[in-house]
N, C-alpha and C. Protein backbone atom coordinates (compact mmCIF):
# COMPACT_ATOMS: atom_id res chain seq x y z
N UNK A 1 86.53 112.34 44.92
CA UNK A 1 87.23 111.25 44.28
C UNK A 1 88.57 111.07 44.97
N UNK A 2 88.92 110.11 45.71
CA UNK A 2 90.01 109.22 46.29
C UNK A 2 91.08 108.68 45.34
N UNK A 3 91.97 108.39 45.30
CA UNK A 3 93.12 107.74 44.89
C UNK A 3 94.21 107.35 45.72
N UNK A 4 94.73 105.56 45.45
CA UNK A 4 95.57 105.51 46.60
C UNK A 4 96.86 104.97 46.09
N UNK A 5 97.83 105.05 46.02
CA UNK A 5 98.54 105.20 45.01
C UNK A 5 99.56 103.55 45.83
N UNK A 6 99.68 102.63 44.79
CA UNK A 6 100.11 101.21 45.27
C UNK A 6 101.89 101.25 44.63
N UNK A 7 102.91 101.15 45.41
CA UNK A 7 103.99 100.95 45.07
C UNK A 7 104.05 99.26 43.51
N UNK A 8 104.79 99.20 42.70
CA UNK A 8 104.65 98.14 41.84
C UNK A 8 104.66 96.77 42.37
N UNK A 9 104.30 95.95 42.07
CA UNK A 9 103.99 94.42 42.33
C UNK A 9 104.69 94.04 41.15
N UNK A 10 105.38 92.84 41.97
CA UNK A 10 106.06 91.72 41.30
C UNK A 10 105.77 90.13 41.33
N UNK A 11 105.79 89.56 40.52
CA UNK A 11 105.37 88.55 40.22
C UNK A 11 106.59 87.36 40.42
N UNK A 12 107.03 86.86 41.45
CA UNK A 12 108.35 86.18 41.68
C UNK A 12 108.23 84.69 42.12
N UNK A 13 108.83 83.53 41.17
CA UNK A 13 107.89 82.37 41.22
C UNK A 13 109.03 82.28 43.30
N UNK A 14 107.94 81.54 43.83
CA UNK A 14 108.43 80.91 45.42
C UNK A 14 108.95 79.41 45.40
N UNK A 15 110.23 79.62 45.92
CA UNK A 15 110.56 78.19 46.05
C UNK A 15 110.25 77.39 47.01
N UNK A 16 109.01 77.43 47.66
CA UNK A 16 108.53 76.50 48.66
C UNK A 16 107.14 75.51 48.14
N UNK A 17 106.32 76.41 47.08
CA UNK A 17 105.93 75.59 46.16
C UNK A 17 105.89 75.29 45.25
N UNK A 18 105.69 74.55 44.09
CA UNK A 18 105.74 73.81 43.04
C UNK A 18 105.21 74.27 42.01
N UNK A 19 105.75 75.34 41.35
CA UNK A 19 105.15 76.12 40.06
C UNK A 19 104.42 77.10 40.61
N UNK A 20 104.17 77.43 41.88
CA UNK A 20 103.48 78.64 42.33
C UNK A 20 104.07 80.39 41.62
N UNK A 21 103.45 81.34 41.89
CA UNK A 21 103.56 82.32 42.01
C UNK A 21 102.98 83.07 42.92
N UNK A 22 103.82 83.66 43.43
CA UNK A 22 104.31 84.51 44.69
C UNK A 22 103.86 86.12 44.38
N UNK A 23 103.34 86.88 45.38
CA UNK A 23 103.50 88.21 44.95
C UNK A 23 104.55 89.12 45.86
N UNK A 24 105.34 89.98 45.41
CA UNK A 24 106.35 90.49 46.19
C UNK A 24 106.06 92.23 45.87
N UNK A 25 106.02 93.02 46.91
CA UNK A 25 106.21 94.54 46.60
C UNK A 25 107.59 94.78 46.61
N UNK A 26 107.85 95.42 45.16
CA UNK A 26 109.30 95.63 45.02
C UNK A 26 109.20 97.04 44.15
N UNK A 27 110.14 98.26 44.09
CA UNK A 27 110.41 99.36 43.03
C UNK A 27 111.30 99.09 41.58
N UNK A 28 111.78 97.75 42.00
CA UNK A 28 112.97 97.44 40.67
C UNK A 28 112.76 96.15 40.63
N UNK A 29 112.70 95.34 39.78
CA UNK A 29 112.51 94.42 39.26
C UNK A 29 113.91 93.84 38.61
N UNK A 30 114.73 93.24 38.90
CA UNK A 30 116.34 92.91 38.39
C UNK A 30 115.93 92.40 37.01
N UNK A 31 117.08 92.24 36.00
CA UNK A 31 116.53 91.47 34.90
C UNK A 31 116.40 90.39 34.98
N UNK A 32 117.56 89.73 35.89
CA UNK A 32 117.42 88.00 35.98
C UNK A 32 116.63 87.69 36.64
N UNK A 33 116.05 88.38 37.10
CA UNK A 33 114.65 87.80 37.86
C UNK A 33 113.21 88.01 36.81
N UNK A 34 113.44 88.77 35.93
CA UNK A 34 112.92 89.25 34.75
C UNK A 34 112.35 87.58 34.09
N UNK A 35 114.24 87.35 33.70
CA UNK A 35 114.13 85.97 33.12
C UNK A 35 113.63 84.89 33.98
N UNK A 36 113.84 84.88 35.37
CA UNK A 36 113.28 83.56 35.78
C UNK A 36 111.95 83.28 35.45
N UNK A 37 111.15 84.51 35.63
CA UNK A 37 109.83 84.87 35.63
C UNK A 37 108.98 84.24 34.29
N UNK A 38 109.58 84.88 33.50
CA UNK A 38 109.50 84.52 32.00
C UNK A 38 108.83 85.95 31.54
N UNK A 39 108.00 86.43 32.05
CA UNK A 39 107.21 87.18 32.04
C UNK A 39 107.86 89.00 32.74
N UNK A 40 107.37 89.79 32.17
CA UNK A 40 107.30 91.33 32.74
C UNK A 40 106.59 91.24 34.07
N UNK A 41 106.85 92.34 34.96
CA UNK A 41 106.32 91.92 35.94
C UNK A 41 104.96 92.76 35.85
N UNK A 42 103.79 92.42 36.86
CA UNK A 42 103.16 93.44 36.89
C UNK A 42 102.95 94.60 37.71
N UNK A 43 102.39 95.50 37.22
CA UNK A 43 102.40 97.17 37.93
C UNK A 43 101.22 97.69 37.98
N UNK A 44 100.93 97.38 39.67
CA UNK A 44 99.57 98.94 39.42
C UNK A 44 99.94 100.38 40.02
N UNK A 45 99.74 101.35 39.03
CA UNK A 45 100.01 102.48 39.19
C UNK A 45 98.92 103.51 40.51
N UNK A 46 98.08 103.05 40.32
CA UNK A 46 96.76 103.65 41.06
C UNK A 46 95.41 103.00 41.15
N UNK A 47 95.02 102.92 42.60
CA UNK A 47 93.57 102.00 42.52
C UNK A 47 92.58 103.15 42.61
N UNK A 48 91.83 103.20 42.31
CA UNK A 48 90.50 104.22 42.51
C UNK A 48 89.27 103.42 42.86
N UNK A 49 89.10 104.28 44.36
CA UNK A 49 88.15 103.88 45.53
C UNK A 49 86.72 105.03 45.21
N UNK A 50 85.72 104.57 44.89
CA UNK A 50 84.58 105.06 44.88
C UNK A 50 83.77 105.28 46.18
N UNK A 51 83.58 105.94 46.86
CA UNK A 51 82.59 105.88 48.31
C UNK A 51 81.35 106.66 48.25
N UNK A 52 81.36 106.83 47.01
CA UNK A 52 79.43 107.48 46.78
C UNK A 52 78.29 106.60 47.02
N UNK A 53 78.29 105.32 46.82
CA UNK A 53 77.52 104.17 47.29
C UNK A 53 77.12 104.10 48.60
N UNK A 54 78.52 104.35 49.12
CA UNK A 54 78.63 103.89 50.61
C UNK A 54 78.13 104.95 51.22
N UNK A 55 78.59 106.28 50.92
CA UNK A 55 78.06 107.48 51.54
C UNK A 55 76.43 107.72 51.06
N UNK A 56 75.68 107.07 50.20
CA UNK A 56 74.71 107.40 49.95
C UNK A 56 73.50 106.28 50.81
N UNK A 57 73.89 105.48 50.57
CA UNK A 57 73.38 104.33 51.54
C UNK A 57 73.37 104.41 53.55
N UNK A 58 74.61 105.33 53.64
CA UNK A 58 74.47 106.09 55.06
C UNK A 58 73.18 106.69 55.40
N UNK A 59 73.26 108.02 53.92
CA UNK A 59 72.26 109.11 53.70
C UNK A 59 71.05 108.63 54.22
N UNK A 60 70.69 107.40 53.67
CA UNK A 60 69.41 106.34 53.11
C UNK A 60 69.03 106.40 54.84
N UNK A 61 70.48 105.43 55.40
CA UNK A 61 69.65 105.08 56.41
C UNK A 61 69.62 106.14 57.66
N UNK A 62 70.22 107.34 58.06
CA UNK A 62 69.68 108.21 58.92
C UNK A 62 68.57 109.07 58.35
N UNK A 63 68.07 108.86 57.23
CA UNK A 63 66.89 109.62 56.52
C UNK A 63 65.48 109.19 57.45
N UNK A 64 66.43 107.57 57.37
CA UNK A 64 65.09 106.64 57.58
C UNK A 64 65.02 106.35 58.62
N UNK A 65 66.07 106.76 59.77
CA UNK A 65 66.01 107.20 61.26
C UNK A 65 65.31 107.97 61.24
N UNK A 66 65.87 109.11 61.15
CA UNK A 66 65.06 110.60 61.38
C UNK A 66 63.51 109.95 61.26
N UNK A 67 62.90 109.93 59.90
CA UNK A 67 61.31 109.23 59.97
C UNK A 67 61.02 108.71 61.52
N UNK A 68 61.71 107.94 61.64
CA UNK A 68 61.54 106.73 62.38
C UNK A 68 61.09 107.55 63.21
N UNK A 69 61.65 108.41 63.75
CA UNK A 69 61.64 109.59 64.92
C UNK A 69 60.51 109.88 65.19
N UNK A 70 60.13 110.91 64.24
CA UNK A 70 59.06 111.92 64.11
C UNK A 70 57.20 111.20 64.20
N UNK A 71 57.65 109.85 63.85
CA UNK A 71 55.91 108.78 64.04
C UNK A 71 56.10 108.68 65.67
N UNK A 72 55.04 109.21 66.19
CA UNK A 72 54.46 109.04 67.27
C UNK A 72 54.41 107.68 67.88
N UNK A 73 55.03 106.87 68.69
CA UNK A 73 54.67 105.25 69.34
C UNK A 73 53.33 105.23 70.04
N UNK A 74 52.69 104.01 69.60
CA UNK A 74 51.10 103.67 70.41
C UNK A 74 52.26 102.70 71.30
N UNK A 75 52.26 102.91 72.63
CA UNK A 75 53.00 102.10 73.53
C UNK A 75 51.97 100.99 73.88
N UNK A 76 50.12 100.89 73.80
CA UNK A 76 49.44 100.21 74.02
C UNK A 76 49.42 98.98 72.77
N UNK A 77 49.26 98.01 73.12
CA UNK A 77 49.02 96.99 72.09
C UNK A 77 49.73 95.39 72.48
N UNK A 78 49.15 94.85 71.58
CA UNK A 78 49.30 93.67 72.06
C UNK A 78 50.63 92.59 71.23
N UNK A 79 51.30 93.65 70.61
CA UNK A 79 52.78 93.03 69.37
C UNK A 79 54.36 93.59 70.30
N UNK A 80 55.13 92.96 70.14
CA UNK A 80 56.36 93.36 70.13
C UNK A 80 57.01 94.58 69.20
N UNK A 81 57.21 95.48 69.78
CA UNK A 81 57.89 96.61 69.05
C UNK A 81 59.10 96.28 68.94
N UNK A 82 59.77 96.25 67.67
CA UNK A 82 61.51 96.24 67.22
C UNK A 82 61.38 97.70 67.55
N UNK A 83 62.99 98.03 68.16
CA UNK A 83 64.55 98.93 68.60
C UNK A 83 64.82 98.63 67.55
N UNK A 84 65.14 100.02 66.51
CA UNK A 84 65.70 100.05 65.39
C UNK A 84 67.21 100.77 66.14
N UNK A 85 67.33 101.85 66.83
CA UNK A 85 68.24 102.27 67.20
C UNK A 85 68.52 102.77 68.76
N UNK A 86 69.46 103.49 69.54
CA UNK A 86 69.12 103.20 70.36
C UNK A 86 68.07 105.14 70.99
N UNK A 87 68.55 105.80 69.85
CA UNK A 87 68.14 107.10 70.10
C UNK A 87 66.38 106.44 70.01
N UNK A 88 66.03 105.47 68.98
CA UNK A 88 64.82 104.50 69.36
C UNK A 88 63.95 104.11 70.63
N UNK A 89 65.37 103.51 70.84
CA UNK A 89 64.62 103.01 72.33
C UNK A 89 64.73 104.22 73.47
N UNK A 90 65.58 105.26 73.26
CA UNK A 90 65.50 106.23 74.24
C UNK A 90 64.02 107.00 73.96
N UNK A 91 63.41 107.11 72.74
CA UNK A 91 62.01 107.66 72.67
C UNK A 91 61.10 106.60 73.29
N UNK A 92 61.26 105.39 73.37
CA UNK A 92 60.27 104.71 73.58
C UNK A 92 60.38 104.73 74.85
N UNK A 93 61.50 104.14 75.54
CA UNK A 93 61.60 104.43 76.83
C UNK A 93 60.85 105.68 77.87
N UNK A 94 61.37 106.79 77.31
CA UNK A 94 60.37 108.17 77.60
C UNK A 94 59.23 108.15 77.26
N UNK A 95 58.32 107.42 76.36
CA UNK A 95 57.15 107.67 76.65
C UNK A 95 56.15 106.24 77.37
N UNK A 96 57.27 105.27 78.30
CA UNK A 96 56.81 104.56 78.79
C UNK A 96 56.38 104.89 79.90
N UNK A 97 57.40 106.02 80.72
CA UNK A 97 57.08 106.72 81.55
C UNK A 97 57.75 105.42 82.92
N UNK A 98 56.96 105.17 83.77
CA UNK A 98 57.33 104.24 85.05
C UNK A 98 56.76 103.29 84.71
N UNK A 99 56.10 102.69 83.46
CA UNK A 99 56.42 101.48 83.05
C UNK A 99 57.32 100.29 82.94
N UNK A 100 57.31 99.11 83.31
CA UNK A 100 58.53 97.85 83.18
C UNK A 100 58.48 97.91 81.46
N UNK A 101 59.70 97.87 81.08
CA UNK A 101 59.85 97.42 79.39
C UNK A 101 60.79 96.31 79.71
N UNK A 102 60.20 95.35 78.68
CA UNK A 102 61.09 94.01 78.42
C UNK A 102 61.95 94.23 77.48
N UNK A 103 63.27 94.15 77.47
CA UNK A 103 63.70 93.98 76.01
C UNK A 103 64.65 93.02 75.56
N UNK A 104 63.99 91.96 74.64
CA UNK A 104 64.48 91.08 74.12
C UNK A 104 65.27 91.35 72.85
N UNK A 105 66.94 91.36 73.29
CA UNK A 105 67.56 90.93 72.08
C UNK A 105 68.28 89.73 71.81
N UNK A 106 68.16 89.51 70.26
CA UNK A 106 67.98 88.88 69.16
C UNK A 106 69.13 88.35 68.68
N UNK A 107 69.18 87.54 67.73
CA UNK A 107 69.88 87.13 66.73
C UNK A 107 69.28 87.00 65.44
N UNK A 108 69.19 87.10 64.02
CA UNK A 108 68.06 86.50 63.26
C UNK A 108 68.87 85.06 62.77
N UNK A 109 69.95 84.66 63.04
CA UNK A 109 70.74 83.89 62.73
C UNK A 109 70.76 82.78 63.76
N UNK A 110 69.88 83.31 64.66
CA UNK A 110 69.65 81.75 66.42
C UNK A 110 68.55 81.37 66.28
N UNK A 111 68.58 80.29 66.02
CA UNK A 111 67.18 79.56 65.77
C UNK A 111 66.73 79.43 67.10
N UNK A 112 67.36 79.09 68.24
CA UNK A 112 66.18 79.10 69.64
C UNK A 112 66.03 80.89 70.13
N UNK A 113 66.42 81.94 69.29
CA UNK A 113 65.68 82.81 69.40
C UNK A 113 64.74 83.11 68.86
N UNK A 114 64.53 82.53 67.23
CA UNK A 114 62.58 82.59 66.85
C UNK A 114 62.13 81.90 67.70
N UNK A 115 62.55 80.43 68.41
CA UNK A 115 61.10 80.15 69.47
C UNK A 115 61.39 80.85 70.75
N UNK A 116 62.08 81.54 71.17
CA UNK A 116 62.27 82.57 71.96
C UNK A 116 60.85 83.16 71.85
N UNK A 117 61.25 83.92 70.56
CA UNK A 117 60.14 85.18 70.34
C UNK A 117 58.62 85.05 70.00
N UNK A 118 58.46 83.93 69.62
CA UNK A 118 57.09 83.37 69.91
C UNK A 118 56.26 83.29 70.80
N UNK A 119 57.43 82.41 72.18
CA UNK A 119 56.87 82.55 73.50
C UNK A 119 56.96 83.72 73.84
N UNK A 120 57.72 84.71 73.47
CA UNK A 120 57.50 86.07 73.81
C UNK A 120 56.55 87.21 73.75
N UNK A 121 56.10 86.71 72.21
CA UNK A 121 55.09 87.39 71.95
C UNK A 121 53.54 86.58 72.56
N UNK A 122 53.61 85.55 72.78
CA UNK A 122 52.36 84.82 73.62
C UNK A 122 52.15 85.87 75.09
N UNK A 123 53.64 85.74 75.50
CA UNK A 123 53.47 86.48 76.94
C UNK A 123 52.98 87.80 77.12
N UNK A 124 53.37 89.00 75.64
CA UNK A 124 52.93 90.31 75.14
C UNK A 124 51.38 90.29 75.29
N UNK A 125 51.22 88.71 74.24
CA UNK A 125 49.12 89.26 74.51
C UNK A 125 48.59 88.78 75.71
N UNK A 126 49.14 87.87 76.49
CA UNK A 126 48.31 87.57 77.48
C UNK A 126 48.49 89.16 78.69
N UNK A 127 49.73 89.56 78.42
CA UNK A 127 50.11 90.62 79.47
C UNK A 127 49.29 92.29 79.15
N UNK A 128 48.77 91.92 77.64
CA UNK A 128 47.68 93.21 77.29
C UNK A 128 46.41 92.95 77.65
N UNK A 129 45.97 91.38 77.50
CA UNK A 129 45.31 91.06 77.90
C UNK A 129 44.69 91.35 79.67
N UNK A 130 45.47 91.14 80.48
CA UNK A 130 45.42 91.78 81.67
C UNK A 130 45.76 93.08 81.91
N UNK A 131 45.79 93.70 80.96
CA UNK A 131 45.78 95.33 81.14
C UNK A 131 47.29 95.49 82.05
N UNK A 132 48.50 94.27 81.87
CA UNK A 132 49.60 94.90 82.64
C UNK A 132 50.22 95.85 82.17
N UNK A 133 51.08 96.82 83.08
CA UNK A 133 51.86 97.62 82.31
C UNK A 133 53.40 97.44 82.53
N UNK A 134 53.52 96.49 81.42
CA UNK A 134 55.03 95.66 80.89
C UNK A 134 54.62 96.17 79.40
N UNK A 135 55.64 96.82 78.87
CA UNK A 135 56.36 97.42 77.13
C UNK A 135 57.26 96.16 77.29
N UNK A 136 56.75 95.65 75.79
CA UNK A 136 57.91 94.68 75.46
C UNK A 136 58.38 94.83 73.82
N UNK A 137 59.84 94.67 74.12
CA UNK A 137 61.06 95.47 72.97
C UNK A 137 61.74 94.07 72.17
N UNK A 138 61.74 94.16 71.02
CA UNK A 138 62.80 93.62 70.63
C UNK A 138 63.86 93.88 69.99
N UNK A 139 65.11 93.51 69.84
CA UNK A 139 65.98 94.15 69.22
C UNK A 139 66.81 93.35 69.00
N UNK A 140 67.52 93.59 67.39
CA UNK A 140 68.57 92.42 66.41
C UNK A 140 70.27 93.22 67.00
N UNK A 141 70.79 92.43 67.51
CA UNK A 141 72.08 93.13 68.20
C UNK A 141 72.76 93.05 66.67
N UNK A 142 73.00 92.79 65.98
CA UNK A 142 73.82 92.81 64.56
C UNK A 142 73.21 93.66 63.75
N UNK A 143 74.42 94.78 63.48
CA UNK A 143 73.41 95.60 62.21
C UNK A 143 73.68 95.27 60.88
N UNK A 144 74.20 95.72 59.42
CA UNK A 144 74.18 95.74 58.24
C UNK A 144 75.11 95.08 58.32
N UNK A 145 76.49 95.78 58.71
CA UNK A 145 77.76 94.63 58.55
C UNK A 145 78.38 94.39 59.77
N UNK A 146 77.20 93.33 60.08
CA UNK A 146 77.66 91.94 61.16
C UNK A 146 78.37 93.03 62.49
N UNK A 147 78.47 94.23 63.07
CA UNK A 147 78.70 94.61 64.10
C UNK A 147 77.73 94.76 65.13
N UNK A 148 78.05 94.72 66.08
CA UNK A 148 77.23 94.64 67.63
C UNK A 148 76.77 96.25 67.25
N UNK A 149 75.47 96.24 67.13
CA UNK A 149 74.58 97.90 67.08
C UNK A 149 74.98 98.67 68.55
N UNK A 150 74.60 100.02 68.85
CA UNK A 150 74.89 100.90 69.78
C UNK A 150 74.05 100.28 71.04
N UNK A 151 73.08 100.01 70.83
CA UNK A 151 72.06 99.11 71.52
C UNK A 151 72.83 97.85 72.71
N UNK A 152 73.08 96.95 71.47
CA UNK A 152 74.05 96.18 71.97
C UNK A 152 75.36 96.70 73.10
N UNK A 153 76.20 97.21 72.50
CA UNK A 153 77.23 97.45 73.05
C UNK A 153 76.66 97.92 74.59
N UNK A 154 75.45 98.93 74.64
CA UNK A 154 75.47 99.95 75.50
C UNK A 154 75.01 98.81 76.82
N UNK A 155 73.99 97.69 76.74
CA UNK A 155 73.71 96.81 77.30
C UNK A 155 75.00 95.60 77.26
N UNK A 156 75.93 95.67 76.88
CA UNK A 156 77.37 94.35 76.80
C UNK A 156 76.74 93.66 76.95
N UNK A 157 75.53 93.30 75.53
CA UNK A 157 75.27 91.65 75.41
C UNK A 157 76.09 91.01 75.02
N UNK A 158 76.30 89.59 75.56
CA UNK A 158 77.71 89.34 74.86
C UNK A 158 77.03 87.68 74.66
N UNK A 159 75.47 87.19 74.56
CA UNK A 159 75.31 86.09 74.22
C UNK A 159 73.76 86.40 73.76
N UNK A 160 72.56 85.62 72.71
CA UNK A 160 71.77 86.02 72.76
C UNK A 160 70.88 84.29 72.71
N UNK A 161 70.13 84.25 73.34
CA UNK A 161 69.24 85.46 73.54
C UNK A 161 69.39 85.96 75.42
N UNK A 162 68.83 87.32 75.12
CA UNK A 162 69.36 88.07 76.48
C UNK A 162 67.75 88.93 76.86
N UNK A 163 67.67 88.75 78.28
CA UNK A 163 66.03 89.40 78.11
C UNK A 163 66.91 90.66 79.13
N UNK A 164 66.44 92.29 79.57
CA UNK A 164 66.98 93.00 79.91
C UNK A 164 65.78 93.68 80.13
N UNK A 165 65.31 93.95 81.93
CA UNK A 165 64.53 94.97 81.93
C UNK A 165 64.39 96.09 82.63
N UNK A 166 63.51 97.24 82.72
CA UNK A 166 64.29 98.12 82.37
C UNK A 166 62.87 99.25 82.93
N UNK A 167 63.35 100.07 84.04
CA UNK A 167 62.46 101.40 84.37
C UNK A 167 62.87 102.08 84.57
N UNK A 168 61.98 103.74 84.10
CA UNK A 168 62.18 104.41 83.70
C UNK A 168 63.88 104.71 83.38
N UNK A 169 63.79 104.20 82.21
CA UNK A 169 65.33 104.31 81.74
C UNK A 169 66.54 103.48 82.57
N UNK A 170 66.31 102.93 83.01
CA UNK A 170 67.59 102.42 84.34
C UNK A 170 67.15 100.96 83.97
N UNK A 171 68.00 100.22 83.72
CA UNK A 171 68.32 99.06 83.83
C UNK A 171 68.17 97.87 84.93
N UNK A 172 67.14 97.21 85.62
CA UNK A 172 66.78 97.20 87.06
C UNK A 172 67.21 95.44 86.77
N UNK A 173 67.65 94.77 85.99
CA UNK A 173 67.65 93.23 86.20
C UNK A 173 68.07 92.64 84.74
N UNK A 174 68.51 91.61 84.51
CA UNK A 174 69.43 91.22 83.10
C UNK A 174 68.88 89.49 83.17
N UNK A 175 68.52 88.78 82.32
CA UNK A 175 68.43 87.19 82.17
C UNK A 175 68.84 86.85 81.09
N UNK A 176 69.11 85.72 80.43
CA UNK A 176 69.88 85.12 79.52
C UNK A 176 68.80 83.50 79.15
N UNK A 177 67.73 83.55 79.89
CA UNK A 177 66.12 82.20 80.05
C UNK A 177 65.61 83.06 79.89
N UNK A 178 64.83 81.95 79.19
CA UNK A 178 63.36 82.45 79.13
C UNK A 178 62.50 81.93 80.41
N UNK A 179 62.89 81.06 80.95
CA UNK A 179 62.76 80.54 82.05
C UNK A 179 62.97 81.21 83.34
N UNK A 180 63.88 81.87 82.85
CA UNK A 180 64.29 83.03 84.15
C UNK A 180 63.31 84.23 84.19
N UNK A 181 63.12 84.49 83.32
CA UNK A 181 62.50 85.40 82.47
C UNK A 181 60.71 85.57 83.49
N UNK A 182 60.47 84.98 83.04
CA UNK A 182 59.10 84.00 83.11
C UNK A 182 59.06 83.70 84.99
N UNK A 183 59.97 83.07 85.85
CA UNK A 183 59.88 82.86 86.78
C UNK A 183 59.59 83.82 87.43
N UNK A 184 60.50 85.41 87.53
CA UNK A 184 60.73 86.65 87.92
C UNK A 184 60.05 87.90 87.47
N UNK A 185 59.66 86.92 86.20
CA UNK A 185 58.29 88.21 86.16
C UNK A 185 57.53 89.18 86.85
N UNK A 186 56.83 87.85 87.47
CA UNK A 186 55.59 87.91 88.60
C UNK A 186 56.48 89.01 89.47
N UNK A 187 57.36 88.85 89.93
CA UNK A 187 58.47 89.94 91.15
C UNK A 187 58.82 91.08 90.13
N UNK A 188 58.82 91.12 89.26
CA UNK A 188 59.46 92.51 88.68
C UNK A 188 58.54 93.76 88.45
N UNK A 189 56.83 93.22 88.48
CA UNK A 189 55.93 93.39 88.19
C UNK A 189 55.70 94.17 89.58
């Protein structure tokens, strides 16, 4: 249990607007300012900050990492795998082996990234379909509260949508098209 202890607040009308009230941090309160006021001033003595929520909701979600962990990846198939994290994509990565992985990140908030990911996932089945060996990733660069995930940062996406691909672990080429994407394929392959 936290406590943070707030010096008193005063309530002091401002003469720049028109019947407003103003808040001022002050230890003494004069009387004639008492009277201008009309009113006592007010005082908070102590706020009390709860972080059991917050710390439990952490708990929640490296619980639900860890899981995440321990399930084995079918790297074969014909869907887009979401990067939940990036210790994530470092398992997936390793068991791609000298595989090309695509990885498309996201916005869920960019609408030309759902038709992004549509055509993306078209390109996934036709590319299982030919038995290529291209892993294709997706990943939401924004986590819970609106910050660029580890993912993000570690790649400095700094616009989305961003295609990024990627052998054995090394980073071999970066696009920002799908068009680009798509052209350079065929060569990355």
């Amino acid at each position: 249990m936290s406590a943070c202890i707030v010096s008193q607040l005063a309530l002091i009308p401002t003469p720049r607007f028109f019947g407003s009230v103003g808040i001022r941090r002050t230890n003494y309160l004069p009387g004639f300012q008492r009277r201008l006021t009309g009113s006592r001033p007010l005082s908070v003595t102590a706020l009390h900050i709860d972080r059991r929520q917050h710390l439990e909701l952490a708990w929640q979600r490296q619980q639900g990492e860890d899981e995440l962990l321990k399930v084995p990846i079918t790297l074969a198939g014909s869907t887009v795998i979401e990067v939940r994290s990036l210790a994530h994509l470092d398992q997936i990565v390793e068991g791609a082996g000298s595989a090309i992985v695509l990885l498309y990140l996201y916005s869920k908030s960019c609408g030309s990234c759902k038709e992004v990911l549509r055509h993306c996932s078209q390109l996934c089945h036709e590319n299982s379909q030919q038995k290529g060996g291209v892993l294709f990733l997706k990943h939401n660069i924004w986590n819970d509260f609106d910050d660029l995930t580890d993912v993000a940062r570690m790649y400095k996406a700094k616009a989305v949508p961003s295609f990024i691909f990627l052998t054995g672990g090394a980073m071999v080429s970066s696009f920002q098209t799908l068009l680009d994407v798509v052209c350079n394929f065929t060569q990355l392959i």
